[in-house]
Protein backbone atom coordinates (compact mmCIF):
# COMPACT_ATOMS: atom_id res chain seq x y z
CA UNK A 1 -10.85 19.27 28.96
CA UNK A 2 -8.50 22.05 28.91
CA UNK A 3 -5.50 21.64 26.93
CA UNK A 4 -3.16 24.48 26.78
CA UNK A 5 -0.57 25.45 23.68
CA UNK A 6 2.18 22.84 24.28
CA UNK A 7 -0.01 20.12 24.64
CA UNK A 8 -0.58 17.69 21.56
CA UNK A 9 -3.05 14.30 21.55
CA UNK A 10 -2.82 11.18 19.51
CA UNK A 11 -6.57 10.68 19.37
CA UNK A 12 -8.92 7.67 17.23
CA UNK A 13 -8.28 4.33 16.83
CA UNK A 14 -4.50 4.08 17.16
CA UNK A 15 -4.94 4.73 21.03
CA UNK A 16 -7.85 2.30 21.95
CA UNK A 17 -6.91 -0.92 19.80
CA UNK A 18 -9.20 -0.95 16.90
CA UNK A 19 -6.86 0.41 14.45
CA UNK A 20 -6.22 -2.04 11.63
CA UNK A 21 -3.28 -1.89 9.07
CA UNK A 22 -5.03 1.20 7.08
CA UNK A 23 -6.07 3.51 9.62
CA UNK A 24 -4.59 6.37 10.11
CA UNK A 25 -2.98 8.75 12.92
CA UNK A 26 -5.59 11.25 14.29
CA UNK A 27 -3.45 14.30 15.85
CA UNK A 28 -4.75 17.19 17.65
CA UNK A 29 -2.24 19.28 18.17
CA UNK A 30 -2.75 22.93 19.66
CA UNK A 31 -1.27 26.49 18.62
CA UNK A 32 -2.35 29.60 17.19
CA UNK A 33 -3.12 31.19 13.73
CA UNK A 34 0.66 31.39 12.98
CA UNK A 35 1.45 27.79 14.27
CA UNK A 36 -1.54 26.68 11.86
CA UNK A 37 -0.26 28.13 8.92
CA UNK A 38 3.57 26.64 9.17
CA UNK A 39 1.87 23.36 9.62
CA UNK A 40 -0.04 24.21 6.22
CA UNK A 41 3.32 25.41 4.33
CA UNK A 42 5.81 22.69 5.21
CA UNK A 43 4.79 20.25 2.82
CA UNK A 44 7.26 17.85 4.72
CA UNK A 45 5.05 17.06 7.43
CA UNK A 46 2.25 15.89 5.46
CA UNK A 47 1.51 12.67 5.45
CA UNK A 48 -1.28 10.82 3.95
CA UNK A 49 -1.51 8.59 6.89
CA UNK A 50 -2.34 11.41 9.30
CA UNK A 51 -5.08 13.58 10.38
CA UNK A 52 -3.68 16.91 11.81
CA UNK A 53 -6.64 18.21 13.43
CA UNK A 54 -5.24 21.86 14.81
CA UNK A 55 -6.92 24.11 17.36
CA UNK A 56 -6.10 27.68 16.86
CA UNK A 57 -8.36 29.37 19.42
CA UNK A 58 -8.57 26.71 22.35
CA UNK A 59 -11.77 25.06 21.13
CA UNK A 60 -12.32 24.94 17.50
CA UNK A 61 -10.37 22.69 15.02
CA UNK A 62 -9.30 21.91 11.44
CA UNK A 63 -7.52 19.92 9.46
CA UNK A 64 -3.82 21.09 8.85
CA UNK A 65 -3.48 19.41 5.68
CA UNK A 66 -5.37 16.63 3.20
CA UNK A 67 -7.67 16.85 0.66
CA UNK A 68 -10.28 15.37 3.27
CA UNK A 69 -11.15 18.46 5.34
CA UNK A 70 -12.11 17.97 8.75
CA UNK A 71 -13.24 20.55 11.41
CA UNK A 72 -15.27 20.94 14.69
CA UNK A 73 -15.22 22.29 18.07
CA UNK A 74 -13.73 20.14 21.78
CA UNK A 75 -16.30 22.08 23.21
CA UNK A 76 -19.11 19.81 21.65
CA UNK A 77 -17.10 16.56 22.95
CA UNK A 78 -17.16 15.33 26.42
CA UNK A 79 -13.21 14.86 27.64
CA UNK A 80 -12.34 12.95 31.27
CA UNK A 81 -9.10 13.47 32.18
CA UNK A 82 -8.05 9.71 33.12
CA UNK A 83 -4.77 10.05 34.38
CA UNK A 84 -1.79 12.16 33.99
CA UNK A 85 -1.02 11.05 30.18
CA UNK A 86 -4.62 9.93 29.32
CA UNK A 87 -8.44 11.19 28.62
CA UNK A 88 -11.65 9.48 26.95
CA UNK A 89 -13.73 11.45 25.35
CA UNK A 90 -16.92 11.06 23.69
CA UNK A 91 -17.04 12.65 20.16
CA UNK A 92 -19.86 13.54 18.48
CA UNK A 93 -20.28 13.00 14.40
CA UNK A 94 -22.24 14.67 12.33
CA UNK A 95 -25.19 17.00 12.16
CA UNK A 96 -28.90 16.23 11.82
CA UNK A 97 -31.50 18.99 10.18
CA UNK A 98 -30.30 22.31 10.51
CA UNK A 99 -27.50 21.48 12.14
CA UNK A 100 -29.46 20.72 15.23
CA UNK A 101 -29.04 17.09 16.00
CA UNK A 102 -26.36 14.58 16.43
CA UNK A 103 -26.41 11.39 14.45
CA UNK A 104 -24.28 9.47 16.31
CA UNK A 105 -21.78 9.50 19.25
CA UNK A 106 -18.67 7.22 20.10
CA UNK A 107 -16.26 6.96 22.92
CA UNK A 108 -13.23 7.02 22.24
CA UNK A 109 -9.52 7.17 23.76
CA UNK A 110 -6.50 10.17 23.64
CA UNK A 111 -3.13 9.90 24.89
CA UNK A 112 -1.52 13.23 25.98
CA UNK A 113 1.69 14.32 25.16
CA UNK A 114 3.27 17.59 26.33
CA UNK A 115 5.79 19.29 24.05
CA UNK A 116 8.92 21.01 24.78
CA UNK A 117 7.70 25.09 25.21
């Protein structure tokens, strides 16, 4: 799926109905190396109810903030655009030996929101 720098996703559980009252918000929001590292400093957005997942080159993520660090690559999920505020993608967790194999795979939802440029 292509995404380009003002677009930002509410991804996991809070956009297909199985979140419960402790999950959290899953964001992937897009930018570049600069945009990454205000999202590190202001210590105002974090939040220990969300995920910031941020993609800095187009494809390849991290987390923004958290002591649980995340990371990965869109390019190893499948994405169907579903309509004009909507994808499901299938996201693939974990590694098997050497990094080779996946372990498992889920489908999941994202709602797309475009942000003022």
């Amino acid at each position: 799926m292509a995404a380009d720098a003002n677009q930002d996703l509410l991804i996991g559980s809070r956009t297909g109905g199985t979140a419960n009252l402790g999950s959290e918000w899953d964001l992937l929001v897009f930018g570049g190396p600069e945009s990454y590292a205000r999202r590190r400093a202001a210590n105002e957005l974090h939040r220990g109810d969300v995920d910031c997942l941020a993609v800095v080159d187009g494809d390849e993520f991290q987390s923004a903030w958290g002591s649980r660090l995340k990371s990965g690559m869109l390019s190893k999920w499948r994405w169907d655009r579903t309509g004009p505020s909507e994808a499901h993608y299938i996201e693939a967790k974990g590694q098997g030996a050497n990094g080779a194999a996946q372990l498992s795979t889920r489908q999941r939802r994202a709602v797309l929101k475009c942000s003022a440029p």
